[in-house]
Protein backbone atom coordinates (compact mmCIF):
# COMPACT_ATOMS: atom_id res chain seq x y z
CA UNK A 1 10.79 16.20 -69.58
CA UNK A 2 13.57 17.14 -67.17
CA UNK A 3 14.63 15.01 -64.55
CA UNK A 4 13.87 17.12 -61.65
CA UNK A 5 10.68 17.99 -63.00
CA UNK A 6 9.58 14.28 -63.04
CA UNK A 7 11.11 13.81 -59.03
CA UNK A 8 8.39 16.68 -58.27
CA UNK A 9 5.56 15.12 -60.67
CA UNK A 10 6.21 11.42 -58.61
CA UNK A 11 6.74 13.74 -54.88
CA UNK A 12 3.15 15.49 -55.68
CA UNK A 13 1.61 11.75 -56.99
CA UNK A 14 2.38 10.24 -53.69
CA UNK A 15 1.31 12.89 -51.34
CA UNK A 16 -2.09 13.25 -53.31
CA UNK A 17 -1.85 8.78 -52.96
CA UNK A 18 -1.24 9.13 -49.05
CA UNK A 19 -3.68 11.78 -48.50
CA UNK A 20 -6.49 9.57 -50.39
CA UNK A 21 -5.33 6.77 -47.77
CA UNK A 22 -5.88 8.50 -44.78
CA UNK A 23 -8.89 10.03 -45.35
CA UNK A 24 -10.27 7.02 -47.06
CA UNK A 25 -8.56 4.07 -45.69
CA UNK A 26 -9.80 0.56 -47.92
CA UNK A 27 -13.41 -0.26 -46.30
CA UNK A 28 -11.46 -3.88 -45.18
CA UNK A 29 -9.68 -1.43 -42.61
CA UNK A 30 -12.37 0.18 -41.39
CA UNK A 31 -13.84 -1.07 -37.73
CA UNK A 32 -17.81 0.00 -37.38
CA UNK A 33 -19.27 0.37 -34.61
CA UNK A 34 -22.46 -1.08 -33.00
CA UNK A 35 -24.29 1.87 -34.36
CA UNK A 36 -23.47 1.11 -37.87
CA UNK A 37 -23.38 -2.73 -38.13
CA UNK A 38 -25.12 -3.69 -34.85
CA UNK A 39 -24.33 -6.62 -32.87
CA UNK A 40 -24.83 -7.90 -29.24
CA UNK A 41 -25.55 -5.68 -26.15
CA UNK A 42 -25.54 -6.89 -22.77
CA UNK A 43 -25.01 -5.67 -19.38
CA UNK A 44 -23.22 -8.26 -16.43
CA UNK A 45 -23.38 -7.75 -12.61
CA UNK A 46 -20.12 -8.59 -10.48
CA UNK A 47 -20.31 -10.80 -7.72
CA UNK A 48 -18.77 -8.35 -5.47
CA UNK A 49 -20.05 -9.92 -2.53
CA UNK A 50 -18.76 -13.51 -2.91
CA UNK A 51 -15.43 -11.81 -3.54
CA UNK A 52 -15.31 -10.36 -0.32
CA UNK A 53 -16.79 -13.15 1.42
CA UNK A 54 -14.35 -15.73 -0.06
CA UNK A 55 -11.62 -13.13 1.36
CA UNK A 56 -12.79 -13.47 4.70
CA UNK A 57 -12.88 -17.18 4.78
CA UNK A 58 -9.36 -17.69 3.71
CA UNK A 59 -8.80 -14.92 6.10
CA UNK A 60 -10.35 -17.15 8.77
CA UNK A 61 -8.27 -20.19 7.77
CA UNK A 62 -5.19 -18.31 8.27
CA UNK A 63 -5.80 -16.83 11.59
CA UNK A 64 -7.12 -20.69 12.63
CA UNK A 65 -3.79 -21.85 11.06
CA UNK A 66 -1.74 -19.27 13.37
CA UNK A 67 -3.75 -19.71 16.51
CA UNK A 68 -2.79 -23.65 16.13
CA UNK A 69 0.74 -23.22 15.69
CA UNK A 70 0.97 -21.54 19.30
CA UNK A 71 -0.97 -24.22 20.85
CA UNK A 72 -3.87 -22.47 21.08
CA UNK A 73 -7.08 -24.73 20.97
CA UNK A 74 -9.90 -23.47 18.93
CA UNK A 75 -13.78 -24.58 20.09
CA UNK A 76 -14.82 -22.47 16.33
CA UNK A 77 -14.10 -20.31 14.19
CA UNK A 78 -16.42 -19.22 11.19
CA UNK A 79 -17.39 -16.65 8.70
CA UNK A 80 -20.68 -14.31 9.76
CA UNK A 81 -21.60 -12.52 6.79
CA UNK A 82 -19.64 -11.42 4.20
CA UNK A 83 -17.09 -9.59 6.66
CA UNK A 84 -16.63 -10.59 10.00
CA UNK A 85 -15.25 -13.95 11.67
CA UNK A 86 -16.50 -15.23 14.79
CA UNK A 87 -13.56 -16.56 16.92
CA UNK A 88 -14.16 -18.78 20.53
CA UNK A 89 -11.50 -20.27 22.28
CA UNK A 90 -11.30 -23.79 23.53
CA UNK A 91 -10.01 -22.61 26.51
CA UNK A 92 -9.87 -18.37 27.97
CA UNK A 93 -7.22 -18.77 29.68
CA UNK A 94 -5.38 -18.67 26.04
CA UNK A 95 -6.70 -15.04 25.74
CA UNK A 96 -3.80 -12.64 25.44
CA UNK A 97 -2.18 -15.47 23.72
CA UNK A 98 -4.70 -15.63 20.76
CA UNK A 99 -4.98 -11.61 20.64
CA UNK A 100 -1.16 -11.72 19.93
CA UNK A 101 -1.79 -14.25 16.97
CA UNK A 102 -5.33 -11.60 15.70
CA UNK A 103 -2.58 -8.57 16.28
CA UNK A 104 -1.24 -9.55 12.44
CA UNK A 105 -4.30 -9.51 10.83
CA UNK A 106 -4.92 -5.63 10.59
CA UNK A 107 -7.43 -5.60 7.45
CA UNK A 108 -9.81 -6.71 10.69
CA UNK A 109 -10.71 -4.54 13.52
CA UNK A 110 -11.75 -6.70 16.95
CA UNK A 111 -15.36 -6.05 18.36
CA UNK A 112 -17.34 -7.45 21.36
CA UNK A 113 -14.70 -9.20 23.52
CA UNK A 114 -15.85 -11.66 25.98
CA UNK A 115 -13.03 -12.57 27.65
CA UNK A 116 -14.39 -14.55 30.12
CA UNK A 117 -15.78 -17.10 27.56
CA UNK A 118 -13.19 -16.70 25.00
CA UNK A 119 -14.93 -15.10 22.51
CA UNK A 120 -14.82 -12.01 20.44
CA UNK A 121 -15.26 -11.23 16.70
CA UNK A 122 -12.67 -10.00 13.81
CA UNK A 123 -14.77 -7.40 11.51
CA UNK A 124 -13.40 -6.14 8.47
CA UNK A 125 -12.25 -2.47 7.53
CA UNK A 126 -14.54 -0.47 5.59
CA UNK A 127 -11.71 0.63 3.41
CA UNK A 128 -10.46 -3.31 2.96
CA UNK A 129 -14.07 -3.93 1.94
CA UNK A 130 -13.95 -1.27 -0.83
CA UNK A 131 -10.65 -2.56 -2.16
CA UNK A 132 -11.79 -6.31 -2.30
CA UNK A 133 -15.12 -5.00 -4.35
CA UNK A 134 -13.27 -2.99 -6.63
CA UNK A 135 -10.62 -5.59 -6.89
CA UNK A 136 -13.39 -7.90 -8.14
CA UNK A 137 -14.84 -5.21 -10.72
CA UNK A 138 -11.25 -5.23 -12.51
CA UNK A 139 -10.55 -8.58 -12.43
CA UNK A 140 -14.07 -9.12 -13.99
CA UNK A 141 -13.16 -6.58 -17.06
CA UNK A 142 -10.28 -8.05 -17.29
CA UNK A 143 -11.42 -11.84 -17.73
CA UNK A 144 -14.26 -10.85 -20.06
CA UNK A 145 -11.62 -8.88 -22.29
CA UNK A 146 -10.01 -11.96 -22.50
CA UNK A 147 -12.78 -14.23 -23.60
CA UNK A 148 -14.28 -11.11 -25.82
CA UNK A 149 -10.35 -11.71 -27.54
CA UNK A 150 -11.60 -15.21 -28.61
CA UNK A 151 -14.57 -13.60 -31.02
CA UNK A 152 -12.39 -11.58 -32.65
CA UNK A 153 -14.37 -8.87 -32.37
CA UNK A 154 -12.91 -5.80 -33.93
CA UNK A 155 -13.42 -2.59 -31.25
CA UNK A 156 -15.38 -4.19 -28.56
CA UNK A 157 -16.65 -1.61 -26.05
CA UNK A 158 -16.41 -3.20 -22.34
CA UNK A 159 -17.23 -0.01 -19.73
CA UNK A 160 -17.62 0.18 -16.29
CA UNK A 161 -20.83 0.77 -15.41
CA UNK A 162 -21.40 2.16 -12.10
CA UNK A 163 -19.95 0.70 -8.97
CA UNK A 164 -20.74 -3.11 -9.94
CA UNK A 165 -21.71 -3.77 -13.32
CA UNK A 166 -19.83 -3.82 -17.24
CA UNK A 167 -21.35 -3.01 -20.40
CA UNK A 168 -20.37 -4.81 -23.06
CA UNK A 169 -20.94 -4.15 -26.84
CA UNK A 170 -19.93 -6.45 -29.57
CA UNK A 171 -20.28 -5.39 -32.76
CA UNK A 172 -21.03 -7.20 -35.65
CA UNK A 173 -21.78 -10.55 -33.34
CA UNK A 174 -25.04 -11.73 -34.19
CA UNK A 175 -25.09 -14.76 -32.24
CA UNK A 176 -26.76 -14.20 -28.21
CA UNK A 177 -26.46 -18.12 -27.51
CA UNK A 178 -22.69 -17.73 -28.34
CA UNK A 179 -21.79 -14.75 -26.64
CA UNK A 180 -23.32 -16.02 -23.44
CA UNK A 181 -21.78 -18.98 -23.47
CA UNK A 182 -18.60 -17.71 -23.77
CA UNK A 183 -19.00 -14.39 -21.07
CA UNK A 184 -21.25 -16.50 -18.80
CA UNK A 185 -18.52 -18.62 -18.08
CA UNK A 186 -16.33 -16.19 -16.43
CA UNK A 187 -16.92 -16.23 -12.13
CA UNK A 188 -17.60 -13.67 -10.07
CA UNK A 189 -20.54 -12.06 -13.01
CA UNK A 190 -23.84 -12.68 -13.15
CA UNK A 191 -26.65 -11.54 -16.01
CA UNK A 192 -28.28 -8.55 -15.01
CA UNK A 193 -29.62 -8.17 -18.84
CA UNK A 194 -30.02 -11.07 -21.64
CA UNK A 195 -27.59 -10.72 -24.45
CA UNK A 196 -29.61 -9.38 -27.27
CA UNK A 197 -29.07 -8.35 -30.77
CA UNK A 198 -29.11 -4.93 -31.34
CA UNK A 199 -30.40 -3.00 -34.76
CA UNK A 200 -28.68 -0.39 -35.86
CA UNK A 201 -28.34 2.57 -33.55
CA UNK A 202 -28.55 5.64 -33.94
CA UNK A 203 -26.21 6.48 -30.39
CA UNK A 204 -25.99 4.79 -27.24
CA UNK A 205 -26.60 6.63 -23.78
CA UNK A 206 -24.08 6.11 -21.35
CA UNK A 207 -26.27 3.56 -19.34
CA UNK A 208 -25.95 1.74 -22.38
CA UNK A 209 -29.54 2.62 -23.83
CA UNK A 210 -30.05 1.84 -27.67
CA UNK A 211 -31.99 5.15 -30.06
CA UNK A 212 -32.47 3.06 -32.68
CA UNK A 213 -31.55 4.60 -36.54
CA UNK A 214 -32.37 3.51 -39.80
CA UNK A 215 -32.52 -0.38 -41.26
C-alpha cells in the first residue's frame, strides 16, 4: 500500500476516533444531573436582616469612638431596629460639636433633632440598606459554594432565588443529615425547607419544584 495512502487511512481513523469521543465521551466523564441520578434538594433563607443590623452596630461603635476622641461625653448611644442609632449627649451644649463628628457618617441620614436635650437619631439610607442585603445574599452563595466544594459534588446547581433565598441541588448526594450539617453551618442562612432526597426528576421549575420521572 503506498505511503501516502496509509497517512490518509490513519488521518480518516482518528477523525472518525475523535468524533466517537465527543459525541460519546466515556460514561466516567459524564456529570448527571439531579434529574437523572437524583440527590438532595433544599432551599436556605439569608439572614439579611442580622446583616444589616450588625452593620449598624459597628456603625454605632464608630461614631461613639469619634464623638469620644473630641471630648464629647456620651449619656447613650444604641441600635433601634435594624437601621437607625439613637444618639443623646451627656451634655447639649456639645451639639454642633457632635454633628461635626455624625457629618462623616453619610450611609446615615439625621432625623428628629432635639437640640435642647441632646438628642437626635442617625437612620440609614434606603439605598445603603439594599446594598448591605444584597451584600449578604452573595456572601451567602459564596460560603455555601465553598462548603458544597468539600462533597465533591460534580455540577452542583446553587441559584438565587428571589431577593433572599438559594436553591441548592446536589446531585447524586444521598445523605440529608450530611448535607445539613455541612450547609447549616454557614451564618447568616437559615432552613426555609428540610434537605430531602429527591427521586428522579423529570425537570425542575424555576422555584425549584420537583415533576417527578421514572424509577
Amino acid at each position: 500500500m503506498p505511503r501516502h495512502l496509509r497517512v490518509r487511512i490513519a488521518l480518516v481513523v482518528l477523525v472518525v476516533a475523535a468524533s466517537t469521543w465527543y459525541l460519546y465521551p466515556p460514561k466516567k466523564t459524564i456529570n448527571l444531573g439531579l434529574d437523572l441520578q437524583g440527590g438532595i434538594h433544599l432551599m436556605l433563607g439569608v439572614e439579611a436582616d442580622k446583616h444589616v443590623a450588625s452593620q449598624t452596630d459597628r456603625a454605632a461603635e464608630d461614631l461613639k469612638g469619634a464623638l469620644e476622641r473630641k471630648g464629647i461625653g456620651i449619656r447613650r448611644i444604641a441600635r433601634e431596629g435594624n437601621a437607625a442609632i439613637l444618639v443623646e449627649l451627656a451634655n447639649p451644649q456639645a451639639w454642633n460639636d457632635a454633628l461635626t463628628a455624625v457629618s462623616e457618617f453619610g450611609t446615615f441620614e439625621r432625623r428628629d433633632d432635639d437640640q435642647a436635650a441632646g438628642r437626635f437619631r442617625l437612620v440609614m439610607s434606603e439605598r445603603r440598606i439594599s446594598q448591605l442585603r444584597d451584600d449578604a445574599v452573595r456572601q451567602g452563595l459564596e460560603t455555601i459554594r465553598n462548603r458544597v466544594d468539600q462533597f465533591g459534588v460534580a455540577e452542583p446547581t446553587i441559584t438565587r432565588q428571589g431577593s433572599e433565598r438559594i436553591l441548592i441541588q446536589l446531585p447524586g448526594v444521598q445523605d440529608p443529615a450530611r448535607a445539613k450539617a455541612l450547609i447549616g453551618s454557614c451564618t447568616g442562612v437559615t432552613w426555609t425547607s428540610r434537605p430531602r432526597p429527591s427521586a428522579r426528576c423529570r425537570s425542575w421549575s424555576r422555584s425549584g419544584a420537583c415533576s417527578p420521572g421514572r424509577s
